[in-house]
N, C-alpha and C. Protein backbone atom coordinates (compact mmCIF):
# COMPACT_ATOMS: atom_id res chain seq x y z
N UNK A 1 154.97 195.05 154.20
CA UNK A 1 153.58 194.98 154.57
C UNK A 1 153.33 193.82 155.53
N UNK A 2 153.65 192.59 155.12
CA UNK A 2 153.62 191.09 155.66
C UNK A 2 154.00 191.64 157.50
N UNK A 3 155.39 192.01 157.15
CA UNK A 3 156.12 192.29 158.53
C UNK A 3 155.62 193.40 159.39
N UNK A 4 155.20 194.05 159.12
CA UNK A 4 154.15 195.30 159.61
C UNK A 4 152.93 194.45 160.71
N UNK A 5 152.26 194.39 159.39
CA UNK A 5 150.78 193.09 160.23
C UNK A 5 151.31 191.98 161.00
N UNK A 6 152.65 191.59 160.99
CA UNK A 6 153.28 190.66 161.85
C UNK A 6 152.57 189.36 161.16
N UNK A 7 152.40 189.03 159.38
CA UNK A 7 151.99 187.82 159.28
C UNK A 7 152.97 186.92 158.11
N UNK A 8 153.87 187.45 158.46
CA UNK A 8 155.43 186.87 157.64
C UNK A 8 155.17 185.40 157.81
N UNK A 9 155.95 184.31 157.13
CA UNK A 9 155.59 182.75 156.68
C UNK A 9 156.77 182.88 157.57
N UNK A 10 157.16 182.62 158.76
CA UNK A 10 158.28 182.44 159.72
C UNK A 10 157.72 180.95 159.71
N UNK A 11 158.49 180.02 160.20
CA UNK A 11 158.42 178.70 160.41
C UNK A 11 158.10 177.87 161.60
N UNK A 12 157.76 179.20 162.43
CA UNK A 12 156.72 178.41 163.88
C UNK A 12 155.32 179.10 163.16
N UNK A 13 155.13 179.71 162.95
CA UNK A 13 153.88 180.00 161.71
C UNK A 13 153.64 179.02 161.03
N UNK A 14 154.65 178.58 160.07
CA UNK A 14 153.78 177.17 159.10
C UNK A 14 153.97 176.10 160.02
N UNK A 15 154.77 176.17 160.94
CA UNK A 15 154.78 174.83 162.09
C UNK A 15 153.31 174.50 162.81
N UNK A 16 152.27 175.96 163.15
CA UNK A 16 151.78 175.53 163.78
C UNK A 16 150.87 175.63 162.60
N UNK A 17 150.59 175.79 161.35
CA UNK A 17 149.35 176.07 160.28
C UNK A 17 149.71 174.52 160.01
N UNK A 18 150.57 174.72 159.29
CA UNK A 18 150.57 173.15 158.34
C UNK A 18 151.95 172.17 158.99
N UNK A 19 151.84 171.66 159.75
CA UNK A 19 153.02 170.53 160.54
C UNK A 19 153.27 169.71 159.65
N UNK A 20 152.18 169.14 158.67
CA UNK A 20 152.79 168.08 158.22
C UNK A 20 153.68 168.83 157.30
N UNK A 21 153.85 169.80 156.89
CA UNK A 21 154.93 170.03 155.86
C UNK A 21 155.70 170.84 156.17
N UNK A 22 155.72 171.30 157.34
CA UNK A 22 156.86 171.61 158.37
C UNK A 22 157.32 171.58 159.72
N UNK A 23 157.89 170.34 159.84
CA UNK A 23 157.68 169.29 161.27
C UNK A 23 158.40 169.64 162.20
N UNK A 24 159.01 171.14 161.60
CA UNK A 24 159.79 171.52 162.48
C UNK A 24 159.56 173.18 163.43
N UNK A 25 159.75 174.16 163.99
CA UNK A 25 159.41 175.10 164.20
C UNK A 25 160.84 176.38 164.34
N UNK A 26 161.97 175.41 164.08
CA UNK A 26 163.28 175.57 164.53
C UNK A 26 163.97 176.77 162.93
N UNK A 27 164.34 177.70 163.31
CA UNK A 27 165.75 178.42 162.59
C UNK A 27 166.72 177.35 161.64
N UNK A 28 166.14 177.65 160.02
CA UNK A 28 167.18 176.71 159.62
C UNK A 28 168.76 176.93 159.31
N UNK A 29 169.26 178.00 160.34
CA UNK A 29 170.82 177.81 160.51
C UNK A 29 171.12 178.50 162.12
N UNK A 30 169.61 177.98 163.09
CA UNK A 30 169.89 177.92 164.53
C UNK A 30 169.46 176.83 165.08
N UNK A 31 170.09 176.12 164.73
CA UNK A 31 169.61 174.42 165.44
C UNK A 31 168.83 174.92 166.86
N UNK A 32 168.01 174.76 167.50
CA UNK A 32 167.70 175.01 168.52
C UNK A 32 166.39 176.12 168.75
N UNK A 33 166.64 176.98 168.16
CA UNK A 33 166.13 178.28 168.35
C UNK A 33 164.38 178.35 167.37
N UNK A 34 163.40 178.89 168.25
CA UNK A 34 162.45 178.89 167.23
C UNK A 34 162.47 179.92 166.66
N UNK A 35 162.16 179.55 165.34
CA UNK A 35 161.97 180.69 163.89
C UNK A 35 160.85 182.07 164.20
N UNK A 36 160.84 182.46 165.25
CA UNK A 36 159.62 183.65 165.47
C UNK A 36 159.74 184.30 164.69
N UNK A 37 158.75 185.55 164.34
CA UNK A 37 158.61 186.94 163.89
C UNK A 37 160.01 187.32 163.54
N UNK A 38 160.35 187.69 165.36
CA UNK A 38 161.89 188.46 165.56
C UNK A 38 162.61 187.84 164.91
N UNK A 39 162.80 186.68 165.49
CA UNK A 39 163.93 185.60 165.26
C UNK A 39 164.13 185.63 163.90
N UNK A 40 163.03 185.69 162.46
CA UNK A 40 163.11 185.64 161.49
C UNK A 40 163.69 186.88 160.71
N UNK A 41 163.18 187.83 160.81
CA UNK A 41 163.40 189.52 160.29
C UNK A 41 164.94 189.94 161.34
N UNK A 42 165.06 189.39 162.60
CA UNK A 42 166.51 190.35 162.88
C UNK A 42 166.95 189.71 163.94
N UNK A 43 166.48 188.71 164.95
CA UNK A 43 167.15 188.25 166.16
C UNK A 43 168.29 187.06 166.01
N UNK A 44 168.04 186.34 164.66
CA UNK A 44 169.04 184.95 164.28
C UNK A 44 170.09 185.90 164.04
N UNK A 45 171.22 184.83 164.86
CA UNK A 45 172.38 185.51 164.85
C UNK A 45 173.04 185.47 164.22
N UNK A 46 172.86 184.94 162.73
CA UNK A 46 173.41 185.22 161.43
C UNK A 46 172.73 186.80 160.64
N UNK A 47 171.54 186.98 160.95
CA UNK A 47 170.75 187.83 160.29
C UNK A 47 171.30 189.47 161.57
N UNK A 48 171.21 188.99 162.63
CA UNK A 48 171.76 190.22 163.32
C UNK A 48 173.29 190.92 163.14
N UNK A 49 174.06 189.76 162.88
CA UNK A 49 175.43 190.72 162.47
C UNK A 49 174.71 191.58 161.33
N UNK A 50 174.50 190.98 160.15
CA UNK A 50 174.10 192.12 158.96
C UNK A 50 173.42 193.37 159.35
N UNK A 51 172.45 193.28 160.47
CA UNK A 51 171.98 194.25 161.05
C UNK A 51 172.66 195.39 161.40
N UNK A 52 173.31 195.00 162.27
CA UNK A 52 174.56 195.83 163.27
C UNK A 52 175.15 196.24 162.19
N UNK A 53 175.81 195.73 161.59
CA UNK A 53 177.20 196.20 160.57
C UNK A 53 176.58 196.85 159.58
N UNK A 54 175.44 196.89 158.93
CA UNK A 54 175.30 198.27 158.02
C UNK A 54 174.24 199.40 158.56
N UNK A 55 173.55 198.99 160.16
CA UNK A 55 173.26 200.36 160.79
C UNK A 55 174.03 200.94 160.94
N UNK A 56 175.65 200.33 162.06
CA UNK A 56 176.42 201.43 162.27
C UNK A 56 177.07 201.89 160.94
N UNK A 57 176.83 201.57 159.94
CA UNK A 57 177.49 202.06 158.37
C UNK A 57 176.74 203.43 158.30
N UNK A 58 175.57 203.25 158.22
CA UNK A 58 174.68 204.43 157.78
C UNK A 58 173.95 204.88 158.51
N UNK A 59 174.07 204.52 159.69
CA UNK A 59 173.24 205.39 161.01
C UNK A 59 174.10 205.99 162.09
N UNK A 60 175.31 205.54 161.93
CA UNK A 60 176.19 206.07 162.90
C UNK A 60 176.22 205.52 164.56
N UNK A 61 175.88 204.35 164.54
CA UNK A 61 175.02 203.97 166.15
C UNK A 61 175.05 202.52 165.78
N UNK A 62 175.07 202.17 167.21
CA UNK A 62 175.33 200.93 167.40
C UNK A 62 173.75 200.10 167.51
N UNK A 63 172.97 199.88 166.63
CA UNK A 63 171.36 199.11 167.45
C UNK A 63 170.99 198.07 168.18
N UNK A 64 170.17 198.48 169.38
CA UNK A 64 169.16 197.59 169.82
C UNK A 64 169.00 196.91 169.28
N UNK A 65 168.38 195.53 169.74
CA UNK A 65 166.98 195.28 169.03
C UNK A 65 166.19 195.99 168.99
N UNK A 66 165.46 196.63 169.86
CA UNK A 66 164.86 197.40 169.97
C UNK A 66 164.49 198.41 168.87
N UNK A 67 165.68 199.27 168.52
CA UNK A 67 165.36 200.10 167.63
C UNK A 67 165.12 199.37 166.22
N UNK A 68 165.64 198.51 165.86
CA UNK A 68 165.39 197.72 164.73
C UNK A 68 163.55 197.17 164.25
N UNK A 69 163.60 196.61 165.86
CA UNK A 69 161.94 196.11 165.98
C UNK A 69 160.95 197.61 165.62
N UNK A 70 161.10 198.98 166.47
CA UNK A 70 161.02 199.89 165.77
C UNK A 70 160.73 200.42 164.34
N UNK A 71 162.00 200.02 163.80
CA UNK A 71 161.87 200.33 162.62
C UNK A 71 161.57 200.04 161.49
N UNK A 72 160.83 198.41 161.37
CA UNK A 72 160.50 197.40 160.80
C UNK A 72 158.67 197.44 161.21
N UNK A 73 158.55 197.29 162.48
CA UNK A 73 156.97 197.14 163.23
C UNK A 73 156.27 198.31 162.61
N UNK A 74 157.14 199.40 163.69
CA UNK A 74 156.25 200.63 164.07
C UNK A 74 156.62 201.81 163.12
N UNK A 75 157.80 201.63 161.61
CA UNK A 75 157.81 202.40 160.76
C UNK A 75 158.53 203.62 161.30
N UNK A 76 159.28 203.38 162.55
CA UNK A 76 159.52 204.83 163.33
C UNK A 76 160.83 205.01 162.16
N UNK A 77 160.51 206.16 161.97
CA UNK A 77 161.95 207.25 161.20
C UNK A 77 162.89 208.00 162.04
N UNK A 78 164.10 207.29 161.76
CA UNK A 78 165.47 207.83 162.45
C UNK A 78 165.66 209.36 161.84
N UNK A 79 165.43 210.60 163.31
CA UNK A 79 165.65 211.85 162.18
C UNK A 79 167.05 212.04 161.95
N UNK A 80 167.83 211.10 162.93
CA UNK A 80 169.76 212.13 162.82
C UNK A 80 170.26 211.51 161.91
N UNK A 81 169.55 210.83 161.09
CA UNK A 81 170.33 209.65 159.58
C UNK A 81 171.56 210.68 159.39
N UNK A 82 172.57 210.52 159.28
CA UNK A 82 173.43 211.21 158.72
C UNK A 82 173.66 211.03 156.92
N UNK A 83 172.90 210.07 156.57
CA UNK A 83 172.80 209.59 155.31
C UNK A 83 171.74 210.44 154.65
N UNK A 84 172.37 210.67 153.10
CA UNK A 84 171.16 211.67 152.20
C UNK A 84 169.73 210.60 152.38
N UNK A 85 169.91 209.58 152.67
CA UNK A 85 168.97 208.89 152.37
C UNK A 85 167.77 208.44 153.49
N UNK A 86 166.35 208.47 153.28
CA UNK A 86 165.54 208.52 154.58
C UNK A 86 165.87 206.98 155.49
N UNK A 87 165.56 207.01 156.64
CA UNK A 87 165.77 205.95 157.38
C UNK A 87 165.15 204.79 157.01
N UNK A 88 163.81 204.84 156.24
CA UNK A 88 162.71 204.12 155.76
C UNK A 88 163.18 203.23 154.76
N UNK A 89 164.08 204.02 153.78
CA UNK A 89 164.70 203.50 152.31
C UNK A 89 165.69 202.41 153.07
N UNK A 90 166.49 203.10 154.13
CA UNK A 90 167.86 201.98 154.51
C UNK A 90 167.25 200.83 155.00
N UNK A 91 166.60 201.21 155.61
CA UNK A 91 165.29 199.44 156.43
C UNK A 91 165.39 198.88 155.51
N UNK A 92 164.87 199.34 154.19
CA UNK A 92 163.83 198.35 152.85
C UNK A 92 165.19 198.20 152.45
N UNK A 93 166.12 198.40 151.86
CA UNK A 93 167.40 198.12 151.28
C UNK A 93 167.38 196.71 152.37
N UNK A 94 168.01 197.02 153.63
CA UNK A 94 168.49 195.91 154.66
C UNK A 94 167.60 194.71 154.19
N UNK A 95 166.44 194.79 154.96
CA UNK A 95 165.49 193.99 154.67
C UNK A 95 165.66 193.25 153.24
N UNK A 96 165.37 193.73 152.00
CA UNK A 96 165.65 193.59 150.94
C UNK A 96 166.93 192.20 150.60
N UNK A 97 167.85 193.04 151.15
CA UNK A 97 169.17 191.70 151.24
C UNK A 97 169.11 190.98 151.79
N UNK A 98 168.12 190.94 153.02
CA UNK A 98 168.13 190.05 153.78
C UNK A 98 167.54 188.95 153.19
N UNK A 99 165.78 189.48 153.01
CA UNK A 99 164.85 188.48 152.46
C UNK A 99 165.61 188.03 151.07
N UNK A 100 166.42 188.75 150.26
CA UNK A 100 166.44 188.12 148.99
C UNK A 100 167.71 186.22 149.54
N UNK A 101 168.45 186.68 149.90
CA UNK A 101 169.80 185.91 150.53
C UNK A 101 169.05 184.58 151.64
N UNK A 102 167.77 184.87 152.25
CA UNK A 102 166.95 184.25 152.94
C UNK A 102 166.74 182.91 152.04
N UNK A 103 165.69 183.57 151.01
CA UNK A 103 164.93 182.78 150.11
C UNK A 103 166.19 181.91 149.46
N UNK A 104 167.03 182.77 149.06
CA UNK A 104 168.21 181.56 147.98
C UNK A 104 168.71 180.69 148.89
N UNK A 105 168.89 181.02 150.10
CA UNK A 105 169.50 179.84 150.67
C UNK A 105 168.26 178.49 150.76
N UNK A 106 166.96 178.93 150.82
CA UNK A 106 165.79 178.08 151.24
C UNK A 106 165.83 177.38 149.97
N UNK A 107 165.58 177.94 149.12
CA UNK A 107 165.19 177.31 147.22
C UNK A 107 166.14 176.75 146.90
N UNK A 108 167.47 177.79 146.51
CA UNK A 108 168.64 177.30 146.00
C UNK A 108 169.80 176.92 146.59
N UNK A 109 169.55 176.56 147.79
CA UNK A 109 170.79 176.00 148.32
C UNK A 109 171.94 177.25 148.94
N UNK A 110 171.95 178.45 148.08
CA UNK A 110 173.11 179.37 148.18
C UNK A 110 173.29 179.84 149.92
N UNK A 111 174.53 179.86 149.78
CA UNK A 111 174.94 180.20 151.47
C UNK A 111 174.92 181.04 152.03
N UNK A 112 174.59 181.04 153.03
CA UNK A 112 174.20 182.86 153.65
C UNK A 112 175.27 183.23 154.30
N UNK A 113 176.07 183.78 153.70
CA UNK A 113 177.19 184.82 153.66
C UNK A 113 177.32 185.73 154.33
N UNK A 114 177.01 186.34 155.78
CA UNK A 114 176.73 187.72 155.80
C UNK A 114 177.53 189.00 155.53
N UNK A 115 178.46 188.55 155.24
CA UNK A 115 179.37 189.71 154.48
C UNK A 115 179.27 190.04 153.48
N UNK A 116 178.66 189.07 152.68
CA UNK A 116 178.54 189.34 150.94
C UNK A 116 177.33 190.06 151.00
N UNK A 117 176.37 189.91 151.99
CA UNK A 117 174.82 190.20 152.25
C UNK A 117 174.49 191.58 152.55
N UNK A 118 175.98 192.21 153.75
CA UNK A 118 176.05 193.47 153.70
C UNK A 118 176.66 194.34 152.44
N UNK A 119 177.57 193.47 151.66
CA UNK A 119 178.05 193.92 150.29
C UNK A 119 177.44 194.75 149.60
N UNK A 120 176.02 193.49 149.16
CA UNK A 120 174.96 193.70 148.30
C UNK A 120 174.14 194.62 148.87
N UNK A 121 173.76 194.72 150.03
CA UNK A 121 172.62 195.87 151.04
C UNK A 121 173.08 197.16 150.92
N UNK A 122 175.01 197.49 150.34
CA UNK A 122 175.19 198.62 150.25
C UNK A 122 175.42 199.06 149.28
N UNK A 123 175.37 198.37 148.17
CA UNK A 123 175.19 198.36 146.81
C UNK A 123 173.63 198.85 147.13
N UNK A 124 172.42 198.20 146.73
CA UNK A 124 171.33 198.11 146.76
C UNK A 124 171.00 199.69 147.83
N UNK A 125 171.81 200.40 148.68
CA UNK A 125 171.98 201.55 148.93
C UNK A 125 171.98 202.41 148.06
N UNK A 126 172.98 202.18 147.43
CA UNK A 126 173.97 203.05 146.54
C UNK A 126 172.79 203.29 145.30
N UNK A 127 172.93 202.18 144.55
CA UNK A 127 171.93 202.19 143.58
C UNK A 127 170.68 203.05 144.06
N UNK A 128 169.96 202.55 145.29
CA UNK A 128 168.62 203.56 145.50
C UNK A 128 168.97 205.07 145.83
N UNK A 129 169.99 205.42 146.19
CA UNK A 129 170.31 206.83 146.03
C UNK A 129 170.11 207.30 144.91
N UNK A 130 171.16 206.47 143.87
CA UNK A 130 171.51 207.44 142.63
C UNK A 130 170.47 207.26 141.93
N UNK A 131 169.02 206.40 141.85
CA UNK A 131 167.83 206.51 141.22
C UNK A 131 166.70 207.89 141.83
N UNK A 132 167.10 207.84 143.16
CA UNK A 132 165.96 208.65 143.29
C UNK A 132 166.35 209.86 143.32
N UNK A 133 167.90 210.01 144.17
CA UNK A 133 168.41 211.26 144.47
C UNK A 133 169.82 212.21 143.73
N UNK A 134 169.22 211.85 142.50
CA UNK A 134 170.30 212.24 141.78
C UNK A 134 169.81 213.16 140.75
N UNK A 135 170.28 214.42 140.48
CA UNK A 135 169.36 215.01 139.41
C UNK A 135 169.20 214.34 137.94
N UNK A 136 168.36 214.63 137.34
CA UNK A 136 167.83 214.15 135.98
C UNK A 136 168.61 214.57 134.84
């Protein structure tokens, strides 16, 4: 929803709301780079390998940004999914690992892995298949 309306807590967001308690506006594992929208949900180039590597898993295709921004913004649905599963579900899975692996590194210190990140995103696949699409 947040990411839709484009009003996600990215950190040039609280940079420019509240400075004093975040003095910075910068990617905290892109020295340099500001924390935008993009930058936050899929352009940091820790967060974009995970991208790439479980679209072409389950979409068959190599992504844009573009199509990603797509599919996050504007909700657009991939029809050639070759996956039982809708294009919508694989976003929220991705996303899902992303934001969860996001937050632990922010709170708890834990390291952002992106291999373990796609691990879990295809687990967290798997699992949402066999809940929704599995007979009773």
């Amino acid at each position: 929803f947040r990411a839709v309306h484009q009003s996600l807590s990215c950190r040039a967001r609280l940079h420019r709301i509240i400075p004093s308690t975040f003095s910075s506006d910068e990617c905290v594992r892109c020295p340099g780079e500001v924390d935008t929208l993009t930058h936050f949900l899929y352009s940091c180039s820790h967060k974009w390998h995970v991208w790439t590597t479980v679209w072409s898993d389950l979409f068959l295709f190599q992504p844009a940004e573009h199509d990603v921004h797509q599919a996050i913004i504007r909700l657009f649905q991939y029809p050639s999914t070759p996956s039982i599963m809708s294009s919508h579900l694989i976003i929220s899975c991705i996303m899902q690992g992303l934001w969860s692996a996001h937050w632990r590194h922010i709170f708890d210190h834990a390291p952002f892995v992106p291999e373990t990140i796609i691990i879990h995103i295809h687990f967290l696949c798997l699992r949402a298949r066999t809940i929704l699409y599995e007979p009773p």
